[in-house]
N, C-alpha and C. Protein backbone atom coordinates (compact mmCIF):
# COMPACT_ATOMS: atom_id res chain seq x y z
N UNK A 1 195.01 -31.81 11.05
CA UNK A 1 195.16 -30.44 11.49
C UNK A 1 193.87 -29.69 11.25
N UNK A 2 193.96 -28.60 11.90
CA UNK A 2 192.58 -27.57 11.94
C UNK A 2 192.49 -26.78 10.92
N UNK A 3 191.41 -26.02 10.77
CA UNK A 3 191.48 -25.71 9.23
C UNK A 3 192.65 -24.18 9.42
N UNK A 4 192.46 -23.55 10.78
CA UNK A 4 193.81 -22.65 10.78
C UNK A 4 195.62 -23.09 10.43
N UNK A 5 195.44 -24.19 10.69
CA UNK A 5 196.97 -25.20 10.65
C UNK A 5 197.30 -25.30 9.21
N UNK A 6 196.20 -25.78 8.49
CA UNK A 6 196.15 -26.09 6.68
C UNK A 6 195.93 -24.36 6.44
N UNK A 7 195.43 -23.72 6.65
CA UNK A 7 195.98 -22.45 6.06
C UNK A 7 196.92 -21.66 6.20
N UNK A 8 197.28 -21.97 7.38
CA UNK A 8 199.13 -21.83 7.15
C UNK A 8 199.78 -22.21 6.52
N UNK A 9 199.95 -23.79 6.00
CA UNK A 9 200.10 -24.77 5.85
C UNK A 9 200.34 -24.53 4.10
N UNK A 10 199.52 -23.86 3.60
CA UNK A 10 199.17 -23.65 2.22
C UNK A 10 199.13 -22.52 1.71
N UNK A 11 199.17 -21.43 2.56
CA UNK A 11 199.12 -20.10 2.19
C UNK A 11 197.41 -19.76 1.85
N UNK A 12 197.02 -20.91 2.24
CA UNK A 12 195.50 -20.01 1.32
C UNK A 12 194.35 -19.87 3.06
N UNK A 13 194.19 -18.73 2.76
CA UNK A 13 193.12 -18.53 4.31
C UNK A 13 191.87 -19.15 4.57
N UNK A 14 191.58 -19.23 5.41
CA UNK A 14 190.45 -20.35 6.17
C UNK A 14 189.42 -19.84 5.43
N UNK A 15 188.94 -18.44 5.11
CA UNK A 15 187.77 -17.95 4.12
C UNK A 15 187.87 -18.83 2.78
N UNK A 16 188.97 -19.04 2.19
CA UNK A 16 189.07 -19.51 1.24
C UNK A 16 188.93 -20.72 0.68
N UNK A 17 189.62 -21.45 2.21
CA UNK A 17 189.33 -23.05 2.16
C UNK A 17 187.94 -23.22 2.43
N UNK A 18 186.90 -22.53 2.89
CA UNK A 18 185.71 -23.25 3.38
C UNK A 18 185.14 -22.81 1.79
N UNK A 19 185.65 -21.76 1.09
CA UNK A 19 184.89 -21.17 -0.15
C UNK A 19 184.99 -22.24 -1.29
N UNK A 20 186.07 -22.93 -1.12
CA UNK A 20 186.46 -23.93 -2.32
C UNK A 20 186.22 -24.90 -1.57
N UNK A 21 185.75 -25.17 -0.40
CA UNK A 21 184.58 -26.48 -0.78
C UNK A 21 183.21 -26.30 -0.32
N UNK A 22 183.17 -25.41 -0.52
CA UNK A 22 181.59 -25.19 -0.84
C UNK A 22 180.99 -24.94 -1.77
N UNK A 23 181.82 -24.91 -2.47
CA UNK A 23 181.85 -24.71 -4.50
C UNK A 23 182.32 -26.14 -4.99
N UNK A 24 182.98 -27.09 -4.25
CA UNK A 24 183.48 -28.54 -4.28
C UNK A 24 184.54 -28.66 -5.17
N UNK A 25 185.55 -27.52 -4.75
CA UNK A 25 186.41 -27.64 -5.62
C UNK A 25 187.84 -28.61 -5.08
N UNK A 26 187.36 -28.53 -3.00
CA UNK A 26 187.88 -29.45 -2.63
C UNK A 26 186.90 -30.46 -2.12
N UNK A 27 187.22 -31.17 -1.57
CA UNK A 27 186.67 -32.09 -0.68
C UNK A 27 186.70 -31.28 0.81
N UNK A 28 185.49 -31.46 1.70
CA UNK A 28 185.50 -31.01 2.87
C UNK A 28 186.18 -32.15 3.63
N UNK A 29 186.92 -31.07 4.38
CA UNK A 29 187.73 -31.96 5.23
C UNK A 29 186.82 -33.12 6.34
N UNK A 30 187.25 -33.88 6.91
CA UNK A 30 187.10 -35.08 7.56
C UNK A 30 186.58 -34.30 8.80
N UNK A 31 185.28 -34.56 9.54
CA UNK A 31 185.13 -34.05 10.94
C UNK A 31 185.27 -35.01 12.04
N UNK A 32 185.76 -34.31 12.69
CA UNK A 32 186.39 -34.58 14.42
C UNK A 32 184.92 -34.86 14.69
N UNK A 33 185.05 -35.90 16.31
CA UNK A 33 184.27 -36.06 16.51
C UNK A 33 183.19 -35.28 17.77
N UNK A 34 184.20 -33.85 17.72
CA UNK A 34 183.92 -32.42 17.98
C UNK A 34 183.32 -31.18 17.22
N UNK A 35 183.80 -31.74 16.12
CA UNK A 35 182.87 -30.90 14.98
C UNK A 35 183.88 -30.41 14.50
N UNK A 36 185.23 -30.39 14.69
CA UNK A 36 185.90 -29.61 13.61
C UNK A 36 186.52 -30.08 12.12
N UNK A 37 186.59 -29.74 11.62
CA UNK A 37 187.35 -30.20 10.16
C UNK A 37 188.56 -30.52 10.81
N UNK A 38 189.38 -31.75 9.97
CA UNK A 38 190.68 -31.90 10.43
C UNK A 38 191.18 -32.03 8.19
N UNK A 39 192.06 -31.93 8.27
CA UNK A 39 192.89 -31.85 7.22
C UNK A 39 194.26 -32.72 7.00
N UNK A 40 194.98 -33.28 5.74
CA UNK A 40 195.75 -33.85 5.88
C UNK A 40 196.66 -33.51 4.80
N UNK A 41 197.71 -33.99 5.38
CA UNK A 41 199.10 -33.53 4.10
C UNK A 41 198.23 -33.62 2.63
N UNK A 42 197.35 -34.48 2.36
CA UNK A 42 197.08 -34.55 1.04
C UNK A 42 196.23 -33.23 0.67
N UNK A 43 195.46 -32.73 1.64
CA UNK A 43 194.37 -31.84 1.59
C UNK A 43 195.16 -30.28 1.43
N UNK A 44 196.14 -30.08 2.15
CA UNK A 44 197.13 -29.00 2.29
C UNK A 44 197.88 -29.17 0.95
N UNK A 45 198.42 -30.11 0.19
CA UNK A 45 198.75 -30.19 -1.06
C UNK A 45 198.31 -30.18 -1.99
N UNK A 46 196.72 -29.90 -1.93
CA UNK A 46 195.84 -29.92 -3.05
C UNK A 46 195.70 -28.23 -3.08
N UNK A 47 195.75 -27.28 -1.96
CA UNK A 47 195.50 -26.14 -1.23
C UNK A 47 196.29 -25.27 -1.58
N UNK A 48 197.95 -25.88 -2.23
CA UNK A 48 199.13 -25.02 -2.51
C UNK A 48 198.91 -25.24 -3.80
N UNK A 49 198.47 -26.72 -4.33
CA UNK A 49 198.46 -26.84 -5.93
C UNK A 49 197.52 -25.23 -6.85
N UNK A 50 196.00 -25.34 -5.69
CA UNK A 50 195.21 -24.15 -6.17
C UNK A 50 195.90 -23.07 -6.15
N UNK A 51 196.44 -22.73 -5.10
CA UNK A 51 197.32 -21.29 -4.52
C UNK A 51 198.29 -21.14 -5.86
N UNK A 52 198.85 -21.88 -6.42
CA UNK A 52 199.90 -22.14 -7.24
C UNK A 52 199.07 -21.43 -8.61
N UNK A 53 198.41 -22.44 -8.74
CA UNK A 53 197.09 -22.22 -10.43
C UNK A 53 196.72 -20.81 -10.48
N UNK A 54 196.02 -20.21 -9.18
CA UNK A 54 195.70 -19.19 -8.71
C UNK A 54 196.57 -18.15 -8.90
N UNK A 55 197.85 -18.23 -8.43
CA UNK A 55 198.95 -17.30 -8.80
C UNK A 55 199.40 -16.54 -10.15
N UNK A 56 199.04 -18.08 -10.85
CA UNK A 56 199.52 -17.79 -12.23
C UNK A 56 198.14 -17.44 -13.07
N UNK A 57 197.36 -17.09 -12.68
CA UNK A 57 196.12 -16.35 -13.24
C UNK A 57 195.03 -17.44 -13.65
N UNK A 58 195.01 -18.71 -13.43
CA UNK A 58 193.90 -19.27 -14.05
C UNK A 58 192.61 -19.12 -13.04
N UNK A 59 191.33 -19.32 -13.80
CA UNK A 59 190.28 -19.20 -12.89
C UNK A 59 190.09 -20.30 -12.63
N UNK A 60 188.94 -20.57 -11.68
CA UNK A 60 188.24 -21.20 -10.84
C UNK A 60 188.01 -22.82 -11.52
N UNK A 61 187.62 -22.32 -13.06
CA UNK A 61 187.30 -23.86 -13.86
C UNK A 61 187.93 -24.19 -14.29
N UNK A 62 189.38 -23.93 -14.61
CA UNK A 62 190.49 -24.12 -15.29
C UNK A 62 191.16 -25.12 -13.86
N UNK A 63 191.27 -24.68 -12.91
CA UNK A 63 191.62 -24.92 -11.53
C UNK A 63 191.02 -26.64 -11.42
N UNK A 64 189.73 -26.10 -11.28
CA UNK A 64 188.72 -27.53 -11.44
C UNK A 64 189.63 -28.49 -12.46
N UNK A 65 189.46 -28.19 -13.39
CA UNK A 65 189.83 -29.23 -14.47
C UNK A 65 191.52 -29.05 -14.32
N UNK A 66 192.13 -28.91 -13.86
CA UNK A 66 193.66 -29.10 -13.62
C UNK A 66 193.74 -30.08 -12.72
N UNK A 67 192.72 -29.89 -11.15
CA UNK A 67 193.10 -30.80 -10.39
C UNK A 67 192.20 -31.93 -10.21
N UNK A 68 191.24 -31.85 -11.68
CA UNK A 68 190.65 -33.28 -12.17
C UNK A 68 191.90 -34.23 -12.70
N UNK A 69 192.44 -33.30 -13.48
CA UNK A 69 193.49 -34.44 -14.28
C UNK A 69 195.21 -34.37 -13.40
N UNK A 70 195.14 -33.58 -12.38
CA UNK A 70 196.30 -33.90 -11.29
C UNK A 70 195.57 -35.24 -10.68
N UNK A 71 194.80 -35.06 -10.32
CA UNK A 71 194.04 -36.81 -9.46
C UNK A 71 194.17 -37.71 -10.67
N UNK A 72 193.91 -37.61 -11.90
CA UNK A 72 193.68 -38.76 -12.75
C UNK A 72 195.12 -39.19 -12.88
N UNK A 73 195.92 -40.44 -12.37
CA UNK A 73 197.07 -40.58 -12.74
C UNK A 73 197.33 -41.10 -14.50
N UNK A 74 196.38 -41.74 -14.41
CA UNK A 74 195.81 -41.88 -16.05
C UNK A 74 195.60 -41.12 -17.26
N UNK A 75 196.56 -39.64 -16.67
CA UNK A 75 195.46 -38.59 -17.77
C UNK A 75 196.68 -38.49 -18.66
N UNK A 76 196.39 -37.64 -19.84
CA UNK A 76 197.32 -37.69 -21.31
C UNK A 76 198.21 -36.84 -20.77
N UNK A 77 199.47 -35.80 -20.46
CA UNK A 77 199.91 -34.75 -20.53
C UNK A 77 199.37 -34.14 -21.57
N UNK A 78 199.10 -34.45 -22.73
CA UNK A 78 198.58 -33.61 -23.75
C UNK A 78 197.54 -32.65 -23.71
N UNK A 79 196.52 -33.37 -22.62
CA UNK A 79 195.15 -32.91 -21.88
C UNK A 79 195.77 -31.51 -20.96
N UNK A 80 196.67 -31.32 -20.05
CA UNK A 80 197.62 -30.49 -19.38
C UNK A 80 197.94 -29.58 -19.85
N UNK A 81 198.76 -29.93 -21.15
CA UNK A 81 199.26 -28.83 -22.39
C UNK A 81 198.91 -28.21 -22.60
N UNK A 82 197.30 -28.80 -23.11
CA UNK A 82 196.59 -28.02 -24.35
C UNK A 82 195.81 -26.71 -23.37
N UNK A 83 195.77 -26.95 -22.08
CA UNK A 83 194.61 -26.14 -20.88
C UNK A 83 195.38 -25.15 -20.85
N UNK A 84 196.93 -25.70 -20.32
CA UNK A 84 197.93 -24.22 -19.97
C UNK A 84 198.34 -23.55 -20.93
N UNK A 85 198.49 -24.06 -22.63
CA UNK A 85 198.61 -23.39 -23.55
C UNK A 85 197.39 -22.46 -23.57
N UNK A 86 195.87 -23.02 -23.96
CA UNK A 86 195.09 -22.03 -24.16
C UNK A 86 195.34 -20.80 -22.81
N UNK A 87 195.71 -21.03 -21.58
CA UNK A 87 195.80 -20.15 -20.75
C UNK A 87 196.84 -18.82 -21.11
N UNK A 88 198.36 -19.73 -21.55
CA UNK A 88 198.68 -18.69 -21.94
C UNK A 88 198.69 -17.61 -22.84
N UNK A 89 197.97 -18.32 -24.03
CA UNK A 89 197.14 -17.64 -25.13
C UNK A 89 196.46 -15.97 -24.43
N UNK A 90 195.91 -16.72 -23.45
CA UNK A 90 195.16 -15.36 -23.12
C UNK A 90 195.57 -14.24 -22.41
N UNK A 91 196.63 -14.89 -21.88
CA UNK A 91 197.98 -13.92 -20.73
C UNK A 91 198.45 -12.97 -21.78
N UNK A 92 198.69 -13.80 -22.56
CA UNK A 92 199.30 -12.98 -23.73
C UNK A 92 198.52 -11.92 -24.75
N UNK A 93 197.28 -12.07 -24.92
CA UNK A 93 196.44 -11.08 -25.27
C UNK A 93 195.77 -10.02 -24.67
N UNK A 94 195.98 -10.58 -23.20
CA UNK A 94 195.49 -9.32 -22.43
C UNK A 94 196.55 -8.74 -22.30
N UNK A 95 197.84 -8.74 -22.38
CA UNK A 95 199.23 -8.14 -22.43
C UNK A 95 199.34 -7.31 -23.50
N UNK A 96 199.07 -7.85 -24.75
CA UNK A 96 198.67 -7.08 -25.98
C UNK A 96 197.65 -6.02 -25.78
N UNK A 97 196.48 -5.88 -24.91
CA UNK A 97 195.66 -4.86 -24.66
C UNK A 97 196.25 -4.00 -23.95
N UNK A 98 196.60 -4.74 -22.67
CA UNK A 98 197.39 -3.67 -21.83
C UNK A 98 198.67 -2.61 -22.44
N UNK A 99 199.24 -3.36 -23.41
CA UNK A 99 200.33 -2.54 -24.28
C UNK A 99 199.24 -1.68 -24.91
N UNK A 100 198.36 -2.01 -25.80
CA UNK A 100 198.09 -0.41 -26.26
C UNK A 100 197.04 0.31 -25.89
N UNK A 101 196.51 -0.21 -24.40
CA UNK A 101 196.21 0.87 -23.39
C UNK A 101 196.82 1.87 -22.85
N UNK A 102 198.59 1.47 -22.42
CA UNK A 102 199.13 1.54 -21.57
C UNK A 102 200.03 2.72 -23.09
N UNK A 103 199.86 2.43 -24.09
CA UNK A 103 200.56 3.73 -25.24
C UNK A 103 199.45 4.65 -25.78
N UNK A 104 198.08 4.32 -25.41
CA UNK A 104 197.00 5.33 -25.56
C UNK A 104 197.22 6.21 -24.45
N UNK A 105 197.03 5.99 -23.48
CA UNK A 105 197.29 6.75 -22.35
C UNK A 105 198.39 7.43 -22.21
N UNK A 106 199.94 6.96 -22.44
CA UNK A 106 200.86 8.17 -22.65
C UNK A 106 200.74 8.89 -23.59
N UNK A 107 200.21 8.40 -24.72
CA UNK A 107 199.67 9.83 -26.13
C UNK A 107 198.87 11.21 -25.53
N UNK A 108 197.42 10.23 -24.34
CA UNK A 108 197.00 11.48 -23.87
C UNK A 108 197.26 12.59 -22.88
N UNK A 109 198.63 11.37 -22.07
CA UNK A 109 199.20 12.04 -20.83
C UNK A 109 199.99 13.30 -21.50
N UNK A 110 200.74 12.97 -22.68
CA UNK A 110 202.09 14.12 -23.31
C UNK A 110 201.14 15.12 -23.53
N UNK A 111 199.80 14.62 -23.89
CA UNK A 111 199.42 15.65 -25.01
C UNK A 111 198.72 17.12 -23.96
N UNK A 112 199.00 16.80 -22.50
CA UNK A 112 197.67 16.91 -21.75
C UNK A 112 199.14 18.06 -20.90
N UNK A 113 198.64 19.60 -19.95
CA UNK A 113 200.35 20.33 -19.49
C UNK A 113 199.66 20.24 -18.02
N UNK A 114 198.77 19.37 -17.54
CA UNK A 114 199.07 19.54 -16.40
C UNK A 114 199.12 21.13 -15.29
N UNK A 115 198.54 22.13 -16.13
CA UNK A 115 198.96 23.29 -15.69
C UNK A 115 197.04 24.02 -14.73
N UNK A 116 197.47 25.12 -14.85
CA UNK A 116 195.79 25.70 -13.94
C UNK A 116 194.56 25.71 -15.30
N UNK A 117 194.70 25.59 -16.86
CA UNK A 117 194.05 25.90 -17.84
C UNK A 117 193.02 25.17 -18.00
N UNK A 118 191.25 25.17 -17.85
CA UNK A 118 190.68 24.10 -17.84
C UNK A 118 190.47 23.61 -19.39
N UNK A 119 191.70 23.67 -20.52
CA UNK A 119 191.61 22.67 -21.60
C UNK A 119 192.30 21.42 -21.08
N UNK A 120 191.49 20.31 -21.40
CA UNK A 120 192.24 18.87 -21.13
C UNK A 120 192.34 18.04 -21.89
N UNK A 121 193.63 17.70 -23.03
CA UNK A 121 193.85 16.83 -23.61
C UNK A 121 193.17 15.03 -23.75
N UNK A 122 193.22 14.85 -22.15
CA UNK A 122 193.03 13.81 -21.52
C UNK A 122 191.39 13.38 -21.58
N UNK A 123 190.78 14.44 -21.11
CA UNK A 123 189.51 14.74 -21.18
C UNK A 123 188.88 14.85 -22.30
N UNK A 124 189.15 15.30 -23.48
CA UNK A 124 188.65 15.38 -24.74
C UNK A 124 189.59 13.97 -25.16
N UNK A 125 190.26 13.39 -25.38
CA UNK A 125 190.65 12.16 -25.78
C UNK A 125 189.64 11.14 -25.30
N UNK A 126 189.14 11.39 -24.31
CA UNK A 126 188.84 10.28 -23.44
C UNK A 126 186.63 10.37 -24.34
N UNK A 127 186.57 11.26 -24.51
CA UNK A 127 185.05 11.53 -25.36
C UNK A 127 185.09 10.31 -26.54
N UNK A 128 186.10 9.62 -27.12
CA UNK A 128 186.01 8.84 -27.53
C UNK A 128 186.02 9.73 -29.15
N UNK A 129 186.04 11.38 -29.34
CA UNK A 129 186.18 12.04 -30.91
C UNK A 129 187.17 11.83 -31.54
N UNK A 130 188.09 12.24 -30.68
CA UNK A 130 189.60 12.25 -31.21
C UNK A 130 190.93 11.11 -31.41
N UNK A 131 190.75 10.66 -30.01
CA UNK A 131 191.82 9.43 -29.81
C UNK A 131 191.10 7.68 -30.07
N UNK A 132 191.83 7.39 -31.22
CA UNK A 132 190.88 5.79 -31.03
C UNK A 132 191.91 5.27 -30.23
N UNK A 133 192.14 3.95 -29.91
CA UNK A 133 192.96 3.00 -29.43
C UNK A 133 193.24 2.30 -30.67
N UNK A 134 194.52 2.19 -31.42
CA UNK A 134 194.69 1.11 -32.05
C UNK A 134 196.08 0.17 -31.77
N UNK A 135 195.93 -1.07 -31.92
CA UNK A 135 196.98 -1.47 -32.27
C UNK A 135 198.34 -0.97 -32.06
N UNK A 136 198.99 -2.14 -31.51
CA UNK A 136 200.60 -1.70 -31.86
C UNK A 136 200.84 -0.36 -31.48
């Protein structure tokens, strides 16, 4: 199939497929003897595997090394584990930031009336004098 067919095919767009193998994260597809890329169930399944990785927040080298050891039928699961554990490690700490971003910001939103007065809670919080960010 054409590289429009495999990006249907996979959800991931033709910008994308030519981007990930030109970075060689896939293999370029097989050319016609027209010049076009043709693609195959295996190539479209490698395409949803990324789309998949991608979804769930890993980057680009994490990706790499996932679908090093998806090809290796030989590989440990342990090798698997230990990648998506450290991944979620970090899901989870940027969740922890976002929580007490996300309770700094209602401290300065309450503190702040929204009205015609040019004092701004928000604005003097935000100078970095008054409001730290901590924790919890």
């Amino acid at each position: 199939m054409q590289i429009g067919a495999a990006a249907n095919a996979s959800g991931v767009s033709a910008k994308m497929i030519r981007h990930y193998e030109a970075i060689g994260l896939i293999a370029n597809g097989d050319r016609r003897n027209n010049g076009y890329r043709d693609y195959g169930a295996r190539d479209v399944h490698e395409l949803r595997f990324i789309r998949s990785a991608r979804d769930l927040g890993f980057s680009l080298e994490e990706i790499r090394a996932l679908l090093d050891l998806w090809r290796d039928r030989a590989r440990s699961s342990r090798d698997v584990h230990a990648l998506a554990a450290r991944h979620l490690h970090e899901i989870e700490a940027k969740i922890a930031e976002l929580q007490v971003m996300a309770k700094t910001l209602r401290q300065l939103i309450s503190g702040c009336q929204g009205d015609a007065r040019p004092e701004c809670p928000i604005l003097d919080g935000l100078d970095g004098t008054t409001i730290r960010v901590a924790p919890g």
